[in-house]
Protein backbone atom coordinates (compact mmCIF):
# COMPACT_ATOMS: atom_id res chain seq x y z
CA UNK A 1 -19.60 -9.63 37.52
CA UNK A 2 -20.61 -10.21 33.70
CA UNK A 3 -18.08 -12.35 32.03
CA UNK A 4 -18.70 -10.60 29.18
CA UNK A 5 -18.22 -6.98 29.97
CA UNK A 6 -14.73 -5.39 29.33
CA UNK A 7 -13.14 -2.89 30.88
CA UNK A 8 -11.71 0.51 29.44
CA UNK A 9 -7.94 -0.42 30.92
CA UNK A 10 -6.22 -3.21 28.91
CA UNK A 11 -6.95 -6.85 29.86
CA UNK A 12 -2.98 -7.09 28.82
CA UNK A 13 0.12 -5.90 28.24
CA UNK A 14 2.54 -7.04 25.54
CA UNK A 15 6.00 -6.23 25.56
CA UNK A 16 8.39 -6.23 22.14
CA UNK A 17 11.38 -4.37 21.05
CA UNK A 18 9.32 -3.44 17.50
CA UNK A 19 5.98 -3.23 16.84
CA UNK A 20 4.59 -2.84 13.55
CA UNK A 21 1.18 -1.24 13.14
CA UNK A 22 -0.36 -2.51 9.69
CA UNK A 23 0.07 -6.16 8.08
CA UNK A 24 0.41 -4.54 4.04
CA UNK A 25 3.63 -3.96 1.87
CA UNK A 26 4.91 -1.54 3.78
CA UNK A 27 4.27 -3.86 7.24
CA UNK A 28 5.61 -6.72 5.96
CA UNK A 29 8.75 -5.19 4.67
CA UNK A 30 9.28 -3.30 8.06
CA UNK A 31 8.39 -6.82 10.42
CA UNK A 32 10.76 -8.89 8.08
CA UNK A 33 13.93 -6.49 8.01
CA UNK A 34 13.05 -5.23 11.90
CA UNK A 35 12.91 -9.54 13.23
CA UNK A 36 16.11 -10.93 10.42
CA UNK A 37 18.13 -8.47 12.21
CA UNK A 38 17.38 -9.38 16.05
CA UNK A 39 14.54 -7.57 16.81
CA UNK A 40 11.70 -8.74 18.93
CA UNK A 41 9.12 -7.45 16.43
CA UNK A 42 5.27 -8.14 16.71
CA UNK A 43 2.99 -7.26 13.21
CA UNK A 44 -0.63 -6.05 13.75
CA UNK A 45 -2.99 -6.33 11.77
CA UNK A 46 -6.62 -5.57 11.50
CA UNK A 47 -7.74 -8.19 9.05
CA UNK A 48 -7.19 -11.95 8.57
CA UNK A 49 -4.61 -11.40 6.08
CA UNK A 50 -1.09 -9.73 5.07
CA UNK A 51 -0.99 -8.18 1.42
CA UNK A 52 -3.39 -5.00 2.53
CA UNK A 53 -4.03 -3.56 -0.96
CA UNK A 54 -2.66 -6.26 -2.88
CA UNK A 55 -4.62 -9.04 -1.19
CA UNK A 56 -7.69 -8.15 0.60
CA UNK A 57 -7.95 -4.82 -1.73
CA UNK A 58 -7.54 -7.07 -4.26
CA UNK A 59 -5.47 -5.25 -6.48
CA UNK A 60 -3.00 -8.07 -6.99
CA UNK A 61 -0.18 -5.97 -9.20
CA UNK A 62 3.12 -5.24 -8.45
CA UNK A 63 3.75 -1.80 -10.09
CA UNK A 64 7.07 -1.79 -11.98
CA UNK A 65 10.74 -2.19 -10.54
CA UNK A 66 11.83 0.17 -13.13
CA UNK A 67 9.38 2.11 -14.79
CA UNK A 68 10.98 4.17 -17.50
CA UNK A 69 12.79 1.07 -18.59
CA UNK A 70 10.73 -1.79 -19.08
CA UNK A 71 14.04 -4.24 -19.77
CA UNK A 72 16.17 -2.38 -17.68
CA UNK A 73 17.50 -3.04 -13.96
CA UNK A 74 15.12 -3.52 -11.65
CA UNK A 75 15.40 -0.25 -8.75
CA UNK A 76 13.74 -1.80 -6.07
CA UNK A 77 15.22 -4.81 -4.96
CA UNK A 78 16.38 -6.67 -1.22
CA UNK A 79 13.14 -7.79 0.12
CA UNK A 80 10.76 -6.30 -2.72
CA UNK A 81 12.62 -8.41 -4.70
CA UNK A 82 12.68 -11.65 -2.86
CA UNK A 83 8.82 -11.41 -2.76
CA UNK A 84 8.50 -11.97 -6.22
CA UNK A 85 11.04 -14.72 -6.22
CA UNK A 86 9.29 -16.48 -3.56
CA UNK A 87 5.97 -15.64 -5.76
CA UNK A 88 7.42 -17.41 -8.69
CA UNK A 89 8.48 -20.67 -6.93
CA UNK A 90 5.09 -20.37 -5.53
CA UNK A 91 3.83 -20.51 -8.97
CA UNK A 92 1.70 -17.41 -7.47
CA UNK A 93 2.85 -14.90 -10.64
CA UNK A 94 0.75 -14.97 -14.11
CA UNK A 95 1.56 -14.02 -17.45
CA UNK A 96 5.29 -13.17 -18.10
CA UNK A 97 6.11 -13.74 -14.39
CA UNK A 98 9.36 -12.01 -13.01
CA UNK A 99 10.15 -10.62 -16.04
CA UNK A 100 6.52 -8.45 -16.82
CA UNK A 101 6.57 -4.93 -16.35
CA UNK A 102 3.59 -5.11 -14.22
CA UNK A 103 3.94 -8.32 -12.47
CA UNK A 104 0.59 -9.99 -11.95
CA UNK A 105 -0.05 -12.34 -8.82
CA UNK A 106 -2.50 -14.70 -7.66
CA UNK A 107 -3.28 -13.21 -4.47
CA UNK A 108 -4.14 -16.26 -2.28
CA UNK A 109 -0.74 -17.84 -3.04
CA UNK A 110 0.35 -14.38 -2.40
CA UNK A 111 -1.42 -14.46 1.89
CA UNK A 112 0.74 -17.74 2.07
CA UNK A 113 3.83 -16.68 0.97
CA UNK A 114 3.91 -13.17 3.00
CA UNK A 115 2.51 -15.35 6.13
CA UNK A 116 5.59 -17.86 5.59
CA UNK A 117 8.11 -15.17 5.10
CA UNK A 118 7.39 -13.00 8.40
CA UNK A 119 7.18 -15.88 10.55
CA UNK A 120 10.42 -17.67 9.17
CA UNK A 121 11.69 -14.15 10.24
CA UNK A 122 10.60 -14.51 13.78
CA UNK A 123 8.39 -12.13 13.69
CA UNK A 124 4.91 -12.41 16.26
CA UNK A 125 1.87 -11.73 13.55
CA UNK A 126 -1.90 -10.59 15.27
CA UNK A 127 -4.49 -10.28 13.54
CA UNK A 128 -8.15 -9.39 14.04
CA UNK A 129 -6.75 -6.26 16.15
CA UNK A 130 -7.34 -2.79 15.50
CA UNK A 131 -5.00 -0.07 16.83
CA UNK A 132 -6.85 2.62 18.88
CA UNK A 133 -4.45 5.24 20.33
CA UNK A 134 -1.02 5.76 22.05
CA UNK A 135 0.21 7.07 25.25
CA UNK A 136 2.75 9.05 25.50
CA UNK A 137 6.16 9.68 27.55
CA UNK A 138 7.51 13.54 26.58
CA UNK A 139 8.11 12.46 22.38
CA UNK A 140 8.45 9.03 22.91
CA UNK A 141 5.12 6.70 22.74
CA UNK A 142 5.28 4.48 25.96
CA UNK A 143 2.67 2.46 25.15
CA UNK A 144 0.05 1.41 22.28
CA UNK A 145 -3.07 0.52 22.63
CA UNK A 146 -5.62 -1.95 20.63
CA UNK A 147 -8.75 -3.70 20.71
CA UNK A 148 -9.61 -7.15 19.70
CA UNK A 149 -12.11 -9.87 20.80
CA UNK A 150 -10.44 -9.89 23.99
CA UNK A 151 -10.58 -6.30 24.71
CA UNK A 152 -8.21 -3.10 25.07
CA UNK A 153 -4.48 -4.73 24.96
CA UNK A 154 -1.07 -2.71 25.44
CA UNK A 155 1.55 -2.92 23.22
CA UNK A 156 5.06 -1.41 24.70
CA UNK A 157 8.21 -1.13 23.02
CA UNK A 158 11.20 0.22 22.57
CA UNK A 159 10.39 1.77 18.45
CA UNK A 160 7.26 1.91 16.78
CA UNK A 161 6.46 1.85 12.83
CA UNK A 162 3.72 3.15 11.33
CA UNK A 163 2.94 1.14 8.50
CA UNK A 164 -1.11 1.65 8.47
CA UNK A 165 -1.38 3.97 5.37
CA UNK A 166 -3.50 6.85 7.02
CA UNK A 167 -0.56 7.65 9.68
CA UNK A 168 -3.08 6.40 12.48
CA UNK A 169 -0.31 5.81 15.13
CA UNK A 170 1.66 8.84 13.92
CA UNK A 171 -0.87 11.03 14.12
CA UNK A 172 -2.21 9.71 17.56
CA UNK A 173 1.42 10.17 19.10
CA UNK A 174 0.88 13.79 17.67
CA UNK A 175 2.96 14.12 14.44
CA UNK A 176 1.67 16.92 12.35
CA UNK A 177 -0.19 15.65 9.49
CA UNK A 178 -0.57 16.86 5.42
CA UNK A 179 -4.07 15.60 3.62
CA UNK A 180 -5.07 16.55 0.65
CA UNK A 181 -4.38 19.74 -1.25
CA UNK A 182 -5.22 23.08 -0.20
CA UNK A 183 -8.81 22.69 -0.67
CA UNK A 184 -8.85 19.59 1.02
CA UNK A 185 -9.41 17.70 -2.14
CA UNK A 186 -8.36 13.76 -2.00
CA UNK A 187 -7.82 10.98 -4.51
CA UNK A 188 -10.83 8.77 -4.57
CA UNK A 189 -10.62 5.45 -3.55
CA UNK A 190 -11.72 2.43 -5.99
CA UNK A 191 -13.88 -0.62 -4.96
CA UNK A 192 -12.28 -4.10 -7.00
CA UNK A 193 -13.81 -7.62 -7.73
CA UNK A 194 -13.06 -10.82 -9.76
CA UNK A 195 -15.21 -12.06 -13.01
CA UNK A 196 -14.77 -15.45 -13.01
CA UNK A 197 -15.88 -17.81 -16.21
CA UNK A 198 -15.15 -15.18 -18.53
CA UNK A 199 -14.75 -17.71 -22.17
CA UNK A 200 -11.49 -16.15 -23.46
CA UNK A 201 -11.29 -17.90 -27.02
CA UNK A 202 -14.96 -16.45 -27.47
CA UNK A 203 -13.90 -13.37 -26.14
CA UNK A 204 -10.88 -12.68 -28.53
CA UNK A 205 -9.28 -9.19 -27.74
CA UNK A 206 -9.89 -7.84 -24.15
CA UNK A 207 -9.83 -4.29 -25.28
CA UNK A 208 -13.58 -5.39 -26.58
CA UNK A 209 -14.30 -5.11 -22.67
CA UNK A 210 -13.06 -1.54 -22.52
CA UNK A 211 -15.16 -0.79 -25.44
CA UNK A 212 -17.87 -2.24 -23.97
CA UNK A 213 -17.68 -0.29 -20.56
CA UNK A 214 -16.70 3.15 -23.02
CA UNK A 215 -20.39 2.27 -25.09
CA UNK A 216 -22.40 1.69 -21.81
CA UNK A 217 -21.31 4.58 -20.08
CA UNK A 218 -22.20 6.24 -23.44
CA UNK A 219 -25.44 4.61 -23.60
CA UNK A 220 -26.49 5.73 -19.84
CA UNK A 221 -26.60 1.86 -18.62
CA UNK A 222 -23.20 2.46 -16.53
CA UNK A 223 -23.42 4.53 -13.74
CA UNK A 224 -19.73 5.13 -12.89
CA UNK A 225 -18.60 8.40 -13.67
CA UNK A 226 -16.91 8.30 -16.99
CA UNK A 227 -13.44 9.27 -15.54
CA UNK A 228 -11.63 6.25 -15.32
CA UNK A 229 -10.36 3.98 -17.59
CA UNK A 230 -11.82 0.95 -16.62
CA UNK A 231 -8.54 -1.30 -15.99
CA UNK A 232 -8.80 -5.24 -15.93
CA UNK A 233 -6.29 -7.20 -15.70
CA UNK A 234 -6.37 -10.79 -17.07
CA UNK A 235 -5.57 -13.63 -14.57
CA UNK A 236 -5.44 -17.63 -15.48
CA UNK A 237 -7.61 -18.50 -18.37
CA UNK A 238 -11.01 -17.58 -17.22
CA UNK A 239 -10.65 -14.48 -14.69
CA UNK A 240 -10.29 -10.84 -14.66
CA UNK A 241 -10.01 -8.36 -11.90
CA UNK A 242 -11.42 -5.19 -12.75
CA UNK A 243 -9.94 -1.87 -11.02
CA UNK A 244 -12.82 0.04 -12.04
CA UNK A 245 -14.65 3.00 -10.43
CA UNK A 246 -13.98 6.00 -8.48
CA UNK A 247 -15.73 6.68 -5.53
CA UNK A 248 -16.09 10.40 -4.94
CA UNK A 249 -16.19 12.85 -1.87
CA UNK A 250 -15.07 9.86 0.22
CA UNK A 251 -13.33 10.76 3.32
CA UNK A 252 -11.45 7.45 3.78
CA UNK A 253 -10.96 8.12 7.87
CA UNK A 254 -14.32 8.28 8.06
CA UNK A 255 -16.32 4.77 8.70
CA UNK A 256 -19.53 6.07 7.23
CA UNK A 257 -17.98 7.22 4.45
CA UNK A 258 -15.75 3.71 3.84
CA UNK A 259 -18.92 1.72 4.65
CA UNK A 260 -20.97 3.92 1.80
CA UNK A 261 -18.05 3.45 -0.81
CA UNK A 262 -18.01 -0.67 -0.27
CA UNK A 263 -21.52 -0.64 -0.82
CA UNK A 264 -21.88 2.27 -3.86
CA UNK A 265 -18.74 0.15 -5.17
CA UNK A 266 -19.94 -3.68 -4.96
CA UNK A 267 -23.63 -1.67 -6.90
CA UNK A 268 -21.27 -0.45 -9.42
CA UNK A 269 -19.15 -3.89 -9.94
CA UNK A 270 -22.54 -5.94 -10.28
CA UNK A 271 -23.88 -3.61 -12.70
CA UNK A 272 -21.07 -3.89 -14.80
CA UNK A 273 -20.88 -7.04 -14.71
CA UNK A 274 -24.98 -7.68 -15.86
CA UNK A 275 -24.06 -5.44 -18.66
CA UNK A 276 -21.00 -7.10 -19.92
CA UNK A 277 -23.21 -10.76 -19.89
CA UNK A 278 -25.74 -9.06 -21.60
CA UNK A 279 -23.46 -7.08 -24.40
CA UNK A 280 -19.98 -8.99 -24.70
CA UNK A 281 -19.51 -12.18 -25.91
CA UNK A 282 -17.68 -14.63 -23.54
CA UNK A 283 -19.12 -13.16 -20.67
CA UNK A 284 -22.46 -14.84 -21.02
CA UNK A 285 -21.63 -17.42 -18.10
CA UNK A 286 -19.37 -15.36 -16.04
CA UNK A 287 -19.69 -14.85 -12.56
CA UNK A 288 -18.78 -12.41 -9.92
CA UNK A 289 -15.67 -14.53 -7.27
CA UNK A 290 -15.07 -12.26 -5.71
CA UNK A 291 -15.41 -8.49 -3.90
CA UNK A 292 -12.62 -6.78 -1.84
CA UNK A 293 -12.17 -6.94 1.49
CA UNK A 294 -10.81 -3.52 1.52
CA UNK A 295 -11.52 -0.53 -0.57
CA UNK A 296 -8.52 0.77 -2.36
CA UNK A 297 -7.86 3.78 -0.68
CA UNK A 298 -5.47 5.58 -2.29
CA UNK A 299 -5.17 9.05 0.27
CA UNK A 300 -5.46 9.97 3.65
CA UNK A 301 -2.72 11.31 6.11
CA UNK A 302 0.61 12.40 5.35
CA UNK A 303 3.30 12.75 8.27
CA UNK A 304 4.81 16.28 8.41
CA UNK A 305 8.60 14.50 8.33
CA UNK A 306 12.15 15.70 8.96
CA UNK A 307 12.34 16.42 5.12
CA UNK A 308 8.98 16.96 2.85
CA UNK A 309 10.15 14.81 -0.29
CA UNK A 310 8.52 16.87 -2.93
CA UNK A 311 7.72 16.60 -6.74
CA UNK A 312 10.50 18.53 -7.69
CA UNK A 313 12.77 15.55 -6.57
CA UNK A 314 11.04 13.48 -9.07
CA UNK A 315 11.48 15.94 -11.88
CA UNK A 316 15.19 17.12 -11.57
CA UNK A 317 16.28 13.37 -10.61
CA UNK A 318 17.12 14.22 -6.97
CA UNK A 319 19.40 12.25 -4.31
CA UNK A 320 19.80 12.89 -0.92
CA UNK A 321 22.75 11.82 1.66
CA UNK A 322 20.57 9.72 3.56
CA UNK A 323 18.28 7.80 0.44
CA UNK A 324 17.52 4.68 1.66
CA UNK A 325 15.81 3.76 -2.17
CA UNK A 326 15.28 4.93 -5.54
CA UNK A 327 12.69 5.02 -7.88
CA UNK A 328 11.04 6.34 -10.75
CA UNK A 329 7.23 5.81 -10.90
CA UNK A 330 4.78 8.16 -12.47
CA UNK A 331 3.11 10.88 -10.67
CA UNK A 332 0.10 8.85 -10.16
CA UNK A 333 -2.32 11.25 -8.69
CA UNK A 334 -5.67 10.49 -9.72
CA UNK A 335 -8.52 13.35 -10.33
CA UNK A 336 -10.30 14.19 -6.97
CA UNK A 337 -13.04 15.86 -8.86
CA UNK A 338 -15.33 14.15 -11.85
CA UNK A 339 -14.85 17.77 -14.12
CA UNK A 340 -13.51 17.79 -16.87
CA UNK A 341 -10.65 19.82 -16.14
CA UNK A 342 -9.65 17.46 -12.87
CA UNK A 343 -9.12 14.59 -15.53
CA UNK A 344 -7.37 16.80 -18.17
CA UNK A 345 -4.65 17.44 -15.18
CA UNK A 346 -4.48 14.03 -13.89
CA UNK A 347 -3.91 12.62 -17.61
CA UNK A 348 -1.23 15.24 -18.19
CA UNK A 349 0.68 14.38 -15.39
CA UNK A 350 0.73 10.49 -15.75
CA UNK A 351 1.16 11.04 -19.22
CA UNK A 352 2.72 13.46 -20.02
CA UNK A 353 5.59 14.42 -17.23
CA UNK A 354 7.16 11.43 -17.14
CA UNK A 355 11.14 11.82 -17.02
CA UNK A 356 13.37 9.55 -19.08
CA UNK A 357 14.93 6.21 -19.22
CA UNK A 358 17.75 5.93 -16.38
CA UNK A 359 16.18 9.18 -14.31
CA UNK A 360 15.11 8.11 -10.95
CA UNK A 361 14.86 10.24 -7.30
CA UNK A 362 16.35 8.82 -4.17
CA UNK A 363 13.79 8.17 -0.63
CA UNK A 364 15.96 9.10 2.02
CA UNK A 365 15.44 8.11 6.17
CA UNK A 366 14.17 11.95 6.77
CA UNK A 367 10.74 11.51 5.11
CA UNK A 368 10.51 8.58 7.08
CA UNK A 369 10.39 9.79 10.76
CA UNK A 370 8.16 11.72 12.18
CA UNK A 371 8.97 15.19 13.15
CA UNK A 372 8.91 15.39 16.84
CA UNK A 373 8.23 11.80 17.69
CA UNK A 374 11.30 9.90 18.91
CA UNK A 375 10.81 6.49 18.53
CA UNK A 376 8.34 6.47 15.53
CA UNK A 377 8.73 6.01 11.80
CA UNK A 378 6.47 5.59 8.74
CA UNK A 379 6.46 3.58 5.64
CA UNK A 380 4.00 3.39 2.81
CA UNK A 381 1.60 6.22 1.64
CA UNK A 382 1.49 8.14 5.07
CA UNK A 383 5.50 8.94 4.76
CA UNK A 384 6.63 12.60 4.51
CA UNK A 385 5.64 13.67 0.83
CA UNK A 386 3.28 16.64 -1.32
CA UNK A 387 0.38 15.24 -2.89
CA UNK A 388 2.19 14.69 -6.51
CA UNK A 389 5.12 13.20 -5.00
CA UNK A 390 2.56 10.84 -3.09
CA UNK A 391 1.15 10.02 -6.57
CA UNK A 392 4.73 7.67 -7.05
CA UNK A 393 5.69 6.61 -4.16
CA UNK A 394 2.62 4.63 -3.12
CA UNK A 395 2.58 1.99 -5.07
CA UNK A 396 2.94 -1.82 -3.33
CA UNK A 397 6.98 -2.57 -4.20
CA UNK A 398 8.32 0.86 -3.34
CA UNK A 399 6.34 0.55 0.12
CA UNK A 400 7.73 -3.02 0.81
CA UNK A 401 11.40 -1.16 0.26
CA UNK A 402 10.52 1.66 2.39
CA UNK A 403 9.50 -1.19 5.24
CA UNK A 404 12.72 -2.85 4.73
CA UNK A 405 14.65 0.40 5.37
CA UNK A 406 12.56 1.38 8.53
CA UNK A 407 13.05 -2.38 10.41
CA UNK A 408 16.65 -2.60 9.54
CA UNK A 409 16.85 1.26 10.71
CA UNK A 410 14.86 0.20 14.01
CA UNK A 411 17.30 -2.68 14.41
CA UNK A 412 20.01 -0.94 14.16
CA UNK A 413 18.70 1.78 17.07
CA UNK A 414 18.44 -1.01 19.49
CA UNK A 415 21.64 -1.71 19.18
CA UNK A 416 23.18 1.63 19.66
CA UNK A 417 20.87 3.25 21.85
CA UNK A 418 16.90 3.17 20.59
CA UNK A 419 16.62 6.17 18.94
CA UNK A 420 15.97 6.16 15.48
CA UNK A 421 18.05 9.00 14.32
CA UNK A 422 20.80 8.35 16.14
CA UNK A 423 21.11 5.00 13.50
CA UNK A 424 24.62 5.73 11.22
CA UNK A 425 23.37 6.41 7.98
CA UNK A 426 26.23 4.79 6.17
CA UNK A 427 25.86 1.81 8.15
CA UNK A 428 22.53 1.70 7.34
CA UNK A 429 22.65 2.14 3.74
CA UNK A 430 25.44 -0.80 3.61
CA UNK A 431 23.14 -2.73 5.41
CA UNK A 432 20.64 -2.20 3.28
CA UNK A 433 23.55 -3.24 0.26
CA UNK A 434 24.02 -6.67 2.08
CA UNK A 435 20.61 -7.56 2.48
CA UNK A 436 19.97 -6.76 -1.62
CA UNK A 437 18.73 -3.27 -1.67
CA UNK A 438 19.83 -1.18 -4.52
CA UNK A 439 20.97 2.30 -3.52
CA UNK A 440 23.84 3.51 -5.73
């Protein structure tokens, strides 16, 4: 028999009380919460590091705690919040630190810290392991199923949390899925990357770089559409990480299409960056680090939930019995199309619909489960939402607090039966209280 051959049943079979599919914000906040509180809880993870987005996407940016309010209480707090103070005594946060409105972090300090704080939880981290599919028992999932280096494994336990961003396990135990808008029409993901050596004190003001990318997109040496506005964010004295480009008609559950968007995207980066050495001052001995890991995909699945948390909640300031968070982010919903009028709407409702200082909408458990599935939730940007709802909600904090609420909400289910809506939703919002989160 070839030693090398594998088989289509699994080599093994793990057993756990929680297992959490998907090592980003929302993972980490789910495997943290789910272990503190007693559960046996395993993390996947498909890469070599935690962070998703904010690490191997490299889009190392905490969106804000409060964004109407830049010096006003921070609305996400408990374990969102004890990342950034672990951050700061890292010395892993840049420019104002804690106190920025977008807080700014070096993201290889930031892989350490995550690693240290899930396994001083107790929680079981794999990585290099890709989920494939589930097997099911009636509307409970009996079984998951991965593949590594060593083959097809089996996962069992008792609850299951979907923290992978496109819904993967959700959608495999048969949830009923949202994506895009009735066209089919989908954000576009972005490709990142680090210029390193950039000479700051001959570079003066970095708007001059925005300019710069405004001019050559003007000038027909930029090829990336001229829809975005070119963000780079300044980190240590000599490096910026530029969140640049849209990639268009990318179907980001599709591997040809992901595979075609890293490699249109790293194009794109380095022909930036020739332009900027050969146009801006201070960037005549910069290099490019670094590329993502990851593409920064912004939309893919959607779990049809026990409640659809919709726009209008944003707008009118809603709260539900069951909100396990708050928050007030902007409709962030970028421009699927490069037209004219695509941008015009995506401006106007960042812009331009924001609500006020002190408004904010509650999360509650419902958009969190998915509808038919027993003993599966969802955190992150594959939760229970419309499209412009989507647009807030998805940012890195607000998906760390949506983890925390699903692990302490699977903790509590072990203890009073396994099923996650038979968890007290009192109990679990004064849980949630204890442990830091801010739901008033």
């Amino acid at each position: 028999m070839n030693p090398y051959s594998r088989p289509f049943e699994p080599v093994a079979e793990h057993e756990c009380d929680v297992l959490v599919i998907g090592g980003g914000s929302a993972g980490i906040g789910a495997a943290i919460s789910a272990a503190r509180h007693g559960a046996r809880t395993v993390l996947i993870e498909t890469t070599c590091a935690l962070g998703g987005n904010g690490t191997s996407g490299l889009v190392p940016a905490l969106a804000p705690y409060n964004y109407n309010q830049r010096d006003g209480q921070p609305y996400l707090r408990g374990t969102a919040w004890e990342v950034l103070e672990r951050l700061h005594r890292a010395e892993g946060l840049y420019g104002l630190g804690m106190n920025a409105w977008w807080k700014l972090f070096d993201k290889e300090i930031a892989k350490r810290v995550f690693e240290e704080m899930v396994l001083e939880a107790g929680v079981h981290v794999r990585y290099f392991t890709f989920f494939h599919t589930v097997e099911m028992s009636g509307s409970k999932v009996s079984r998951a199923l991965t593949v590594s280096k060593a083959g097809i494994e089996a996962w069992k336990a008792k609850l299951y949390i979907d923290a992978s961003g496109d819904g993967d396990l959700a959608a495999a135990a048969g949830a009923s899925v949202m994506m895009g808008d009735a066209a089919d029409d989908r954000m576009p993901p972005t490709y990142c990357f680090t210029v390193m050596n950039v000479n700051r004190k001959q570079l003066g003001d970095p708007r001059k770089v925005n300019l710069a990318m405004k001019r050559g997109k003007e000038q027909g040496r930029l090829c990336n559409p001229n829809d975005h506005r070119g963000e780079k964010d300044i980190f240590g004295p000599d490096a910026m990480v530029f969140n640049y480009n849209h990639i268009y008609e990318c179907d980001c559950l599709n591997a040809d299409d992901l595979t075609r968007g890293v490699i249109e995207g790293r194009q794109i980066a380095f022909e930036l960056l020739d332009y900027l050495k050969d146009t801006v001052p201070g960037f005549e001995q910069s290099n490019m680090a670094t590329t993502a890991v990851l593409l920064g995909v912004r939309e893919t699945r959607r779990i049809e939930g026990d409640y659809v948390l919709k726009a209008d909640a944003y707008f009118d300031s809603h709260r539900h019995d069951d909100d396990i968070a708050v928050y007030d982010y902007a409709l962030d919903l970028h421009a699927a199309k490069e037209n004219g009028e695509s941008q015009h709407e995506y401006y106007e409702m960042y812009y331009d619909k924001r609500t006020g200082p002190g408004e904010f909408f509650g999360i509650p458990l419902r958009c969190l489960l998915a509808k038919g599935i027993d003993n599966v939730a969802t955190a992150g940007r594959c939760v229970s939402t419309d499209r412009p709802m989507l647009g807030s909600i998805r940012q890195l904090p607000s998906s760390i607090v949506m983890g925390q609420a699903v692990g302490t909400a699977a903790a509590l289910a072990l203890i009073n039966g396994g099923a996650y809506r038979d968890v007290d939703v009192k109990l679990l919002q004064e849980t949630l209280r204890q442990d830091g989160a801010y739901i008033p």
